[in-house]
C-alpha atoms as a PDB file:
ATOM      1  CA  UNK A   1    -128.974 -30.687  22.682  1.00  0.00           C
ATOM      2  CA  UNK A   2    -132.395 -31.070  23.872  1.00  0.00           C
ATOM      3  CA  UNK A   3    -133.641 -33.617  26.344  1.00  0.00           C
ATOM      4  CA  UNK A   4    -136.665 -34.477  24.185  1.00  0.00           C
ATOM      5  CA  UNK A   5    -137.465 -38.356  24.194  1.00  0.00           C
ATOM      6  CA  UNK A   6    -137.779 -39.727  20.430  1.00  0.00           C
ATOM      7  CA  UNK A   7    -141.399 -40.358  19.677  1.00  0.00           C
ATOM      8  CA  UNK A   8    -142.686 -43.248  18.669  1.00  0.00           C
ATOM      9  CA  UNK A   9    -142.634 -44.405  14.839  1.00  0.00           C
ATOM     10  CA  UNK A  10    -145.076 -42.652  12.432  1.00  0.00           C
ATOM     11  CA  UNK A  11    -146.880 -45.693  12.129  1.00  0.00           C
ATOM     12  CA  UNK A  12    -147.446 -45.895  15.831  1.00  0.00           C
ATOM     13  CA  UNK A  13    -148.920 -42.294  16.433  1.00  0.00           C
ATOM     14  CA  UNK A  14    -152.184 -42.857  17.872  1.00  0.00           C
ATOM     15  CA  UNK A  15    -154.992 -40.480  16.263  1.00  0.00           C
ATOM     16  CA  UNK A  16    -157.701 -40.310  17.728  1.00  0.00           C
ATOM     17  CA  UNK A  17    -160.754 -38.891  15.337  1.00  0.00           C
ATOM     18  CA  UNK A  18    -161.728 -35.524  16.663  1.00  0.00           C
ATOM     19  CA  UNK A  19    -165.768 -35.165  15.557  1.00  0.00           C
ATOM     20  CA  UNK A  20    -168.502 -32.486  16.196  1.00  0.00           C
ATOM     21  CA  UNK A  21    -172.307 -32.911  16.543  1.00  0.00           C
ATOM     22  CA  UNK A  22    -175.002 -30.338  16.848  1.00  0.00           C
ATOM     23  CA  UNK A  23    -178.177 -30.623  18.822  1.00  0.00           C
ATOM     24  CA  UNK A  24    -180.850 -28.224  17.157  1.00  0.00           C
ATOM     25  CA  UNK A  25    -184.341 -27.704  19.315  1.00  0.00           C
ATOM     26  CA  UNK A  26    -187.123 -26.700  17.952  1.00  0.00           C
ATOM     27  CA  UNK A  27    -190.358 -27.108  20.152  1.00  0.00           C
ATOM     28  CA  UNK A  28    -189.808 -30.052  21.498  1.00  0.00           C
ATOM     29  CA  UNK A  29    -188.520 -31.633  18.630  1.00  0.00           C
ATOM     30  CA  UNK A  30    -184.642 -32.253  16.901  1.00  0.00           C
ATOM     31  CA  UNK A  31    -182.734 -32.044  13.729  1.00  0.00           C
ATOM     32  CA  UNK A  32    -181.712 -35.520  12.987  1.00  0.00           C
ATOM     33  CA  UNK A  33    -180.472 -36.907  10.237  1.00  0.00           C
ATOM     34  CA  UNK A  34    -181.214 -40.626   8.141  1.00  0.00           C
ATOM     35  CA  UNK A  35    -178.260 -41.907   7.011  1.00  0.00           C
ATOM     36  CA  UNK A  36    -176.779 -45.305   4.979  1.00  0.00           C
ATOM     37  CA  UNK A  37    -173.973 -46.956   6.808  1.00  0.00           C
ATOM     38  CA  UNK A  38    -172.614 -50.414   4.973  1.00  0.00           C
ATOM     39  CA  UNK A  39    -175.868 -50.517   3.716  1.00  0.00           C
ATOM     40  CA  UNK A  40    -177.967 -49.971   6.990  1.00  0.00           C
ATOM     41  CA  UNK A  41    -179.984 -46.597   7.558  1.00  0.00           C
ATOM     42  CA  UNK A  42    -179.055 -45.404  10.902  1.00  0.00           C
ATOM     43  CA  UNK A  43    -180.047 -42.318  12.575  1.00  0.00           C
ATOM     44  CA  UNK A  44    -177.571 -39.622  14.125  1.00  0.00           C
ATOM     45  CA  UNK A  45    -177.513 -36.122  15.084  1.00  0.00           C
ATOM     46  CA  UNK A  46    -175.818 -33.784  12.312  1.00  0.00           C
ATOM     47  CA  UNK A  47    -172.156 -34.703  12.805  1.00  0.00           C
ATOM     48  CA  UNK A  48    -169.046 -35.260  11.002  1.00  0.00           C
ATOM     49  CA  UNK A  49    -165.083 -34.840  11.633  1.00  0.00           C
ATOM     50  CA  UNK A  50    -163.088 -31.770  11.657  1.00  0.00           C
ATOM     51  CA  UNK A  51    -161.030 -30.316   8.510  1.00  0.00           C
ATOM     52  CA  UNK A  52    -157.608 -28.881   8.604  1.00  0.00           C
ATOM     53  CA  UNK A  53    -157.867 -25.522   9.562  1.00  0.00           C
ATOM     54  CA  UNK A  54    -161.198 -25.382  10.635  1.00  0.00           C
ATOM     55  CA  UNK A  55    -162.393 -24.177  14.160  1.00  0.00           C
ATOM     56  CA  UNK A  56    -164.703 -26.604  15.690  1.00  0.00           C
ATOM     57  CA  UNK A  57    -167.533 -24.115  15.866  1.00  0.00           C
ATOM     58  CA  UNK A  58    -166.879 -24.139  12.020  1.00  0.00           C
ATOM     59  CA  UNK A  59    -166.960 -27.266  11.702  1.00  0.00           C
ATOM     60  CA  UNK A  60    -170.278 -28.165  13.697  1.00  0.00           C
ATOM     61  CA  UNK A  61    -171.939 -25.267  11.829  1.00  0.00           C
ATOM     62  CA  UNK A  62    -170.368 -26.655   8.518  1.00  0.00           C
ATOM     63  CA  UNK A  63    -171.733 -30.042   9.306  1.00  0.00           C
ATOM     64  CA  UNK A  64    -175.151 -29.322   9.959  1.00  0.00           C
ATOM     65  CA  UNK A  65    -175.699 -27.085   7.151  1.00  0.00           C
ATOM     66  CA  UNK A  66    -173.793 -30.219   4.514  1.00  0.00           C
ATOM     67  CA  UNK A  67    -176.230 -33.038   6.344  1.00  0.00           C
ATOM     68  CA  UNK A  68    -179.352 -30.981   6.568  1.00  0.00           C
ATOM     69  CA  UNK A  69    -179.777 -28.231   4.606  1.00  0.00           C
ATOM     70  CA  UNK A  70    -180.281 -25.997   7.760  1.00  0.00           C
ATOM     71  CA  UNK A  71    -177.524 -22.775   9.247  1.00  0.00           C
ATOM     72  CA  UNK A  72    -177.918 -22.600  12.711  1.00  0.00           C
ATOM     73  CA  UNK A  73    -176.495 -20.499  15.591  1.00  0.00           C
ATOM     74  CA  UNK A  74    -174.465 -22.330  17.739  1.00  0.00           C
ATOM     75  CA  UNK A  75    -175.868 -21.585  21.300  1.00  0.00           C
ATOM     76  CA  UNK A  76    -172.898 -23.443  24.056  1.00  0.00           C
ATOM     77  CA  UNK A  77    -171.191 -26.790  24.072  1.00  0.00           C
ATOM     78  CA  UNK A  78    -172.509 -29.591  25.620  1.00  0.00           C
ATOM     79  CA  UNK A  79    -169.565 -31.552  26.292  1.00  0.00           C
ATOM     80  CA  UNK A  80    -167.096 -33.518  25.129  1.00  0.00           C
ATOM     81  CA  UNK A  81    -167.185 -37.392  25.302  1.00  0.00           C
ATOM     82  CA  UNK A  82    -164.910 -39.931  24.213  1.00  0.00           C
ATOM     83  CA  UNK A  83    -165.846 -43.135  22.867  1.00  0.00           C
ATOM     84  CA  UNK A  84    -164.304 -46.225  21.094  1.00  0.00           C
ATOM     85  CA  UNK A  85    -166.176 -47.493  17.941  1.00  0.00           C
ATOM     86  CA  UNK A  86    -165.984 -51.422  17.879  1.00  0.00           C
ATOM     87  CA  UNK A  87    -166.943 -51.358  13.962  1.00  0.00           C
ATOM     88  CA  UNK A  88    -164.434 -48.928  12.990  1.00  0.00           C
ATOM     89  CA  UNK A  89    -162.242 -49.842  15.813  1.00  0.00           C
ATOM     90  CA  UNK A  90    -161.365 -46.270  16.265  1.00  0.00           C
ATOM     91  CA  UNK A  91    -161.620 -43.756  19.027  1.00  0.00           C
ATOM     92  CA  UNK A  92    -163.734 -40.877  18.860  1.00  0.00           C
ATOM     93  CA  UNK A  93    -163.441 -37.610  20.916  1.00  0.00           C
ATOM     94  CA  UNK A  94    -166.631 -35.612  20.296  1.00  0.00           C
ATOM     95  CA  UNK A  95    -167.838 -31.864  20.880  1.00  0.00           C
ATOM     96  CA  UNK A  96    -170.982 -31.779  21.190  1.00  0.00           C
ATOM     97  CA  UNK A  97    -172.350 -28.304  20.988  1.00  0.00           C
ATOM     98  CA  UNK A  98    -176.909 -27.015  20.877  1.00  0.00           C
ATOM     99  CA  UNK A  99    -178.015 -24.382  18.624  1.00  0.00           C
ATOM    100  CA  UNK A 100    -181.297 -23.342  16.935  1.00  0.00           C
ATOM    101  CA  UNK A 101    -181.980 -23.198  13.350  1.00  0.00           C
ATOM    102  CA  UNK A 102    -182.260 -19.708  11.676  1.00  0.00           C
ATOM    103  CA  UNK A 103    -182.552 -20.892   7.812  1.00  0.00           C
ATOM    104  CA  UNK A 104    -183.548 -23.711   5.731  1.00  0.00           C
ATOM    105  CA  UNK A 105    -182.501 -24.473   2.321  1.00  0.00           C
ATOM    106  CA  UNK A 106    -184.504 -26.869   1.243  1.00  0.00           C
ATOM    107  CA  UNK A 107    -182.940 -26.869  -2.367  1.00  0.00           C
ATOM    108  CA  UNK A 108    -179.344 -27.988  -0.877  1.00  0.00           C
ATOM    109  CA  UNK A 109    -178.340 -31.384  -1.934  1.00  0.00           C
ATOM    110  CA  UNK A 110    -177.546 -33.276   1.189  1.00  0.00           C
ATOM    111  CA  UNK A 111    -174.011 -35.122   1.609  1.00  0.00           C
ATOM    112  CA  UNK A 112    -173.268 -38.393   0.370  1.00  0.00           C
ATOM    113  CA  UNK A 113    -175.007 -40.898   2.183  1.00  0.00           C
ATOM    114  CA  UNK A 114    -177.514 -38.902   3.450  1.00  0.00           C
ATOM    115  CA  UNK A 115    -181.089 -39.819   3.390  1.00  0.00           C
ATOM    116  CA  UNK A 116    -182.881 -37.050   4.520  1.00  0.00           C
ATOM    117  CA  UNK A 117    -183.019 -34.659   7.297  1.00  0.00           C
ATOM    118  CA  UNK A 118    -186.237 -35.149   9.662  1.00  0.00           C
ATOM    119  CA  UNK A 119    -187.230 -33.438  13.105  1.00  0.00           C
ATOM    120  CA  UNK A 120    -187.949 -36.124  15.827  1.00  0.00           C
ATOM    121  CA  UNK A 121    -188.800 -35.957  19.280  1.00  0.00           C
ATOM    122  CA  UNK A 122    -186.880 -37.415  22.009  1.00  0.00           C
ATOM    123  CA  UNK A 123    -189.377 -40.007  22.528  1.00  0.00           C
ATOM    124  CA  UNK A 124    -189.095 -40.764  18.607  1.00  0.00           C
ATOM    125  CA  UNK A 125    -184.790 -40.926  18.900  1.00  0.00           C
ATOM    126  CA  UNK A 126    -185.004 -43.107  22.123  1.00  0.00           C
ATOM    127  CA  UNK A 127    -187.694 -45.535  20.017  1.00  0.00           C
ATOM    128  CA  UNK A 128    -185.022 -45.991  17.524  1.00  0.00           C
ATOM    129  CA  UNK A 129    -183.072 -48.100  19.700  1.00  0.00           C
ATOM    130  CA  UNK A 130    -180.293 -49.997  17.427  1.00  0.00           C
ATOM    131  CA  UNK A 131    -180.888 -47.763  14.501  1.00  0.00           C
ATOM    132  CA  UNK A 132    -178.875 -44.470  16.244  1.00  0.00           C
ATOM    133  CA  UNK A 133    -175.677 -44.368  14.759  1.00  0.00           C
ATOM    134  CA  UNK A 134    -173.794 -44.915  18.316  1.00  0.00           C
ATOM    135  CA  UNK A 135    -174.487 -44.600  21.629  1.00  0.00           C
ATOM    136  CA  UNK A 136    -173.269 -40.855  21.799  1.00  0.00           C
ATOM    137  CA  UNK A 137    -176.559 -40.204  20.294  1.00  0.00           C
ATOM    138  CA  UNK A 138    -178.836 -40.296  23.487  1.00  0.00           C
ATOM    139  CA  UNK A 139    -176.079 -39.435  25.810  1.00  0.00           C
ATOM    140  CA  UNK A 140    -176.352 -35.845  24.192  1.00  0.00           C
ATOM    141  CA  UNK A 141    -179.491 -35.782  24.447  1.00  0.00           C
ATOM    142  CA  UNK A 142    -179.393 -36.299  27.799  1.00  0.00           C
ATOM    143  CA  UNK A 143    -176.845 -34.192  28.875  1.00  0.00           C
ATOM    144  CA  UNK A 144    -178.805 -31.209  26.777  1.00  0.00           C
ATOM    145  CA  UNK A 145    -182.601 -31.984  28.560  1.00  0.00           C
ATOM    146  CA  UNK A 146    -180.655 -32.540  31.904  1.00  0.00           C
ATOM    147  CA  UNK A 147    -179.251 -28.701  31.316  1.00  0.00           C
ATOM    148  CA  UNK A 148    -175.583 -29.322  30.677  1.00  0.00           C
ATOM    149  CA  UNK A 149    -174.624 -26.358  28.842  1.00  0.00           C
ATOM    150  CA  UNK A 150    -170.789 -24.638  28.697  1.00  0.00           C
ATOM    151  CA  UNK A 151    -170.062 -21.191  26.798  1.00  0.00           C
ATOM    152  CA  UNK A 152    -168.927 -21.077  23.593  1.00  0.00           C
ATOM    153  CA  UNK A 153    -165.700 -19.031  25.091  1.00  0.00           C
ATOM    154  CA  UNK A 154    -164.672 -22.424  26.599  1.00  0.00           C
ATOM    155  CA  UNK A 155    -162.919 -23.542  23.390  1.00  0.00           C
ATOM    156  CA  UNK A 156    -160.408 -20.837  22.326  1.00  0.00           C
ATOM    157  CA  UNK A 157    -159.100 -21.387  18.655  1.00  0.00           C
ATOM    158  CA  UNK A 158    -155.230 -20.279  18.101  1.00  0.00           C
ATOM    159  CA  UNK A 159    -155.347 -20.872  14.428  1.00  0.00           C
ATOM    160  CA  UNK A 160    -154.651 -18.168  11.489  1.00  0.00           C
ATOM    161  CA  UNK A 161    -157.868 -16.130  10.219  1.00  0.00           C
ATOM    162  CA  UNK A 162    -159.320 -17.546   7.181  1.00  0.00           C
ATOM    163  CA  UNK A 163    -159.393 -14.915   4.170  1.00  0.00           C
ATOM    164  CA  UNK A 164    -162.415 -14.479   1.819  1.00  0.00           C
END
Protein backbone atom coordinates (compact mmCIF):
# COMPACT_ATOMS: atom_id res chain seq x y z
CA UNK A 1 0.00 0.00 0.00
CA UNK A 2 1.30 3.34 -0.68
CA UNK A 3 2.00 6.03 1.84
CA UNK A 4 0.28 8.70 -0.28
CA UNK A 5 -1.83 11.23 1.92
CA UNK A 6 -5.57 11.53 0.50
CA UNK A 7 -5.94 14.84 -1.24
CA UNK A 8 -8.21 17.16 -0.52
CA UNK A 9 -11.94 17.03 -1.95
CA UNK A 10 -12.44 17.91 -5.66
CA UNK A 11 -14.15 20.86 -4.68
CA UNK A 12 -11.21 22.06 -2.67
CA UNK A 13 -8.41 21.72 -5.41
CA UNK A 14 -7.04 25.04 -5.76
CA UNK A 15 -6.48 26.07 -9.60
CA UNK A 16 -4.77 28.58 -10.15
CA UNK A 17 -5.35 30.14 -13.93
CA UNK A 18 -2.18 29.61 -15.85
CA UNK A 19 -2.19 32.74 -18.65
CA UNK A 20 0.33 33.94 -21.35
CA UNK A 21 0.99 37.48 -22.68
CA UNK A 22 3.17 38.64 -25.49
CA UNK A 23 5.11 41.85 -25.67
CA UNK A 24 5.61 42.74 -29.49
CA UNK A 25 8.21 45.87 -30.25
CA UNK A 26 8.16 47.57 -33.02
CA UNK A 27 10.22 50.92 -33.02
CA UNK A 28 9.50 52.07 -30.03
CA UNK A 29 6.08 51.23 -30.03
CA UNK A 30 3.70 47.89 -28.77
CA UNK A 31 0.97 45.62 -29.84
CA UNK A 32 -1.80 46.26 -27.48
CA UNK A 33 -5.01 45.40 -27.57
CA UNK A 34 -8.71 47.46 -26.67
CA UNK A 35 -10.84 45.33 -25.07
CA UNK A 36 -14.68 45.33 -23.29
CA UNK A 37 -14.64 43.99 -19.81
CA UNK A 38 -18.33 44.16 -17.93
CA UNK A 39 -18.86 46.81 -20.14
CA UNK A 40 -15.58 48.90 -19.60
CA UNK A 41 -12.84 49.14 -22.47
CA UNK A 42 -9.63 48.32 -20.88
CA UNK A 43 -6.34 47.99 -22.43
CA UNK A 44 -3.95 44.82 -22.14
CA UNK A 45 -1.17 43.27 -23.87
CA UNK A 46 -2.31 40.23 -26.22
CA UNK A 47 -3.06 37.59 -23.59
CA UNK A 48 -5.34 34.87 -22.78
CA UNK A 49 -5.24 31.35 -20.81
CA UNK A 50 -3.78 28.17 -21.88
CA UNK A 51 -5.79 25.18 -23.69
CA UNK A 52 -5.45 21.55 -22.96
CA UNK A 53 -2.70 20.34 -24.75
CA UNK A 54 -1.21 23.33 -25.81
CA UNK A 55 2.50 24.37 -25.13
CA UNK A 56 2.70 27.77 -23.74
CA UNK A 57 4.75 29.06 -26.63
CA UNK A 58 1.56 27.87 -28.53
CA UNK A 59 -0.49 29.38 -26.68
CA UNK A 60 1.13 33.00 -26.51
CA UNK A 61 1.59 32.75 -30.30
CA UNK A 62 -2.12 31.51 -30.55
CA UNK A 63 -3.22 34.43 -28.50
CA UNK A 64 -1.72 37.15 -30.22
CA UNK A 65 -2.57 36.09 -33.59
CA UNK A 66 -6.81 35.50 -32.14
CA UNK A 67 -6.58 39.25 -30.37
CA UNK A 68 -4.69 41.00 -33.08
CA UNK A 69 -4.59 39.74 -36.24
CA UNK A 70 -0.70 39.63 -36.14
CA UNK A 71 1.90 35.97 -36.10
CA UNK A 72 4.83 36.80 -34.40
CA UNK A 73 8.11 35.04 -33.44
CA UNK A 74 8.43 34.52 -30.02
CA UNK A 75 11.93 35.96 -29.12
CA UNK A 76 12.57 34.74 -24.88
CA UNK A 77 10.36 34.86 -21.84
CA UNK A 78 10.19 37.58 -19.72
CA UNK A 79 9.10 36.08 -16.63
CA UNK A 80 6.63 34.69 -14.83
CA UNK A 81 4.54 36.64 -12.21
CA UNK A 82 1.82 35.70 -10.07
CA UNK A 83 -0.95 37.81 -9.17
CA UNK A 84 -4.41 37.65 -7.42
CA UNK A 85 -7.35 39.35 -9.30
CA UNK A 86 -9.71 41.04 -6.64
CA UNK A 87 -12.64 41.19 -9.41
CA UNK A 88 -12.43 37.71 -10.39
CA UNK A 89 -11.06 36.71 -7.10
CA UNK A 90 -8.78 34.33 -8.79
CA UNK A 91 -5.08 33.82 -8.98
CA UNK A 92 -3.19 34.25 -11.99
CA UNK A 93 0.29 32.78 -12.82
CA UNK A 94 1.48 34.48 -16.02
CA UNK A 95 4.32 33.84 -18.74
CA UNK A 96 5.13 36.57 -20.11
CA UNK A 97 7.21 36.07 -23.18
CA UNK A 98 8.62 39.37 -26.26
CA UNK A 99 8.53 38.71 -29.84
CA UNK A 100 8.33 40.77 -33.07
CA UNK A 101 5.67 40.70 -35.56
CA UNK A 102 6.40 39.00 -38.98
CA UNK A 103 2.67 39.18 -40.57
CA UNK A 104 -0.45 41.03 -40.38
CA UNK A 105 -3.79 39.93 -41.35
CA UNK A 106 -5.71 42.62 -41.34
CA UNK A 107 -8.85 40.67 -42.69
CA UNK A 108 -8.90 38.34 -39.37
CA UNK A 109 -11.88 38.91 -37.26
CA UNK A 110 -10.61 39.64 -33.82
CA UNK A 111 -11.93 37.54 -30.67
CA UNK A 112 -14.94 38.24 -28.87
CA UNK A 113 -14.65 41.24 -26.99
CA UNK A 114 -12.07 42.66 -28.77
CA UNK A 115 -12.06 46.18 -29.90
CA UNK A 116 -9.26 46.60 -31.93
CA UNK A 117 -5.63 46.04 -31.97
CA UNK A 118 -3.49 49.45 -31.80
CA UNK A 119 0.41 50.06 -31.42
CA UNK A 120 1.15 52.41 -28.40
CA UNK A 121 4.14 53.64 -26.92
CA UNK A 122 5.16 53.12 -23.46
CA UNK A 123 4.49 56.60 -22.63
CA UNK A 124 0.87 56.07 -24.26
CA UNK A 125 0.30 52.47 -21.94
CA UNK A 126 1.64 54.23 -18.73
CA UNK A 127 -1.00 57.36 -19.62
CA UNK A 128 -3.70 54.85 -19.49
CA UNK A 129 -3.50 54.53 -15.91
CA UNK A 130 -6.88 52.65 -14.65
CA UNK A 131 -7.82 51.62 -18.10
CA UNK A 132 -4.85 48.60 -18.32
CA UNK A 133 -6.51 45.55 -17.73
CA UNK A 134 -4.30 44.77 -14.41
CA UNK A 135 -1.36 45.77 -13.03
CA UNK A 136 0.74 42.96 -14.83
CA UNK A 137 0.46 45.25 -17.70
CA UNK A 138 3.34 47.79 -16.87
CA UNK A 139 5.24 45.38 -14.79
CA UNK A 140 6.07 43.64 -18.23
CA UNK A 141 6.83 46.36 -19.62
CA UNK A 142 9.19 47.08 -17.29
CA UNK A 143 10.84 44.06 -16.85
CA UNK A 144 11.22 43.98 -20.97
CA UNK A 145 12.82 47.93 -21.23
CA UNK A 146 14.85 47.06 -18.00
CA UNK A 147 16.37 43.93 -20.22
CA UNK A 148 14.89 40.95 -18.43
CA UNK A 149 14.99 38.41 -21.00
CA UNK A 150 15.23 34.25 -20.40
CA UNK A 151 15.59 31.67 -23.44
CA UNK A 152 12.91 30.10 -24.83
CA UNK A 153 14.75 26.59 -23.78
CA UNK A 154 13.82 27.57 -20.18
CA UNK A 155 10.32 26.05 -20.46
CA UNK A 156 10.62 22.42 -21.67
CA UNK A 157 7.16 20.94 -22.81
CA UNK A 158 6.72 16.98 -22.03
CA UNK A 159 3.46 16.76 -23.82
CA UNK A 160 2.57 14.38 -26.98
CA UNK A 161 3.26 15.98 -30.59
CA UNK A 162 0.26 17.41 -32.11
CA UNK A 163 -0.61 15.72 -35.63
CA UNK A 164 -1.73 17.74 -38.71
Amino acid sequence: MDDIPAGPAQADIWRPHVTVASVVADGGRFLMVEEVIRGEHRFNQPAGHLDPAETLLEAARRETLEETGWDIELDCLIGVQQWHSPVHDSHIVRFAFAGRPLRHHPDRPLDQGIQRALWLTYEEIAALGDRLRSPLVLTTLHDWLAGQRFPLTALRSLLPARGG
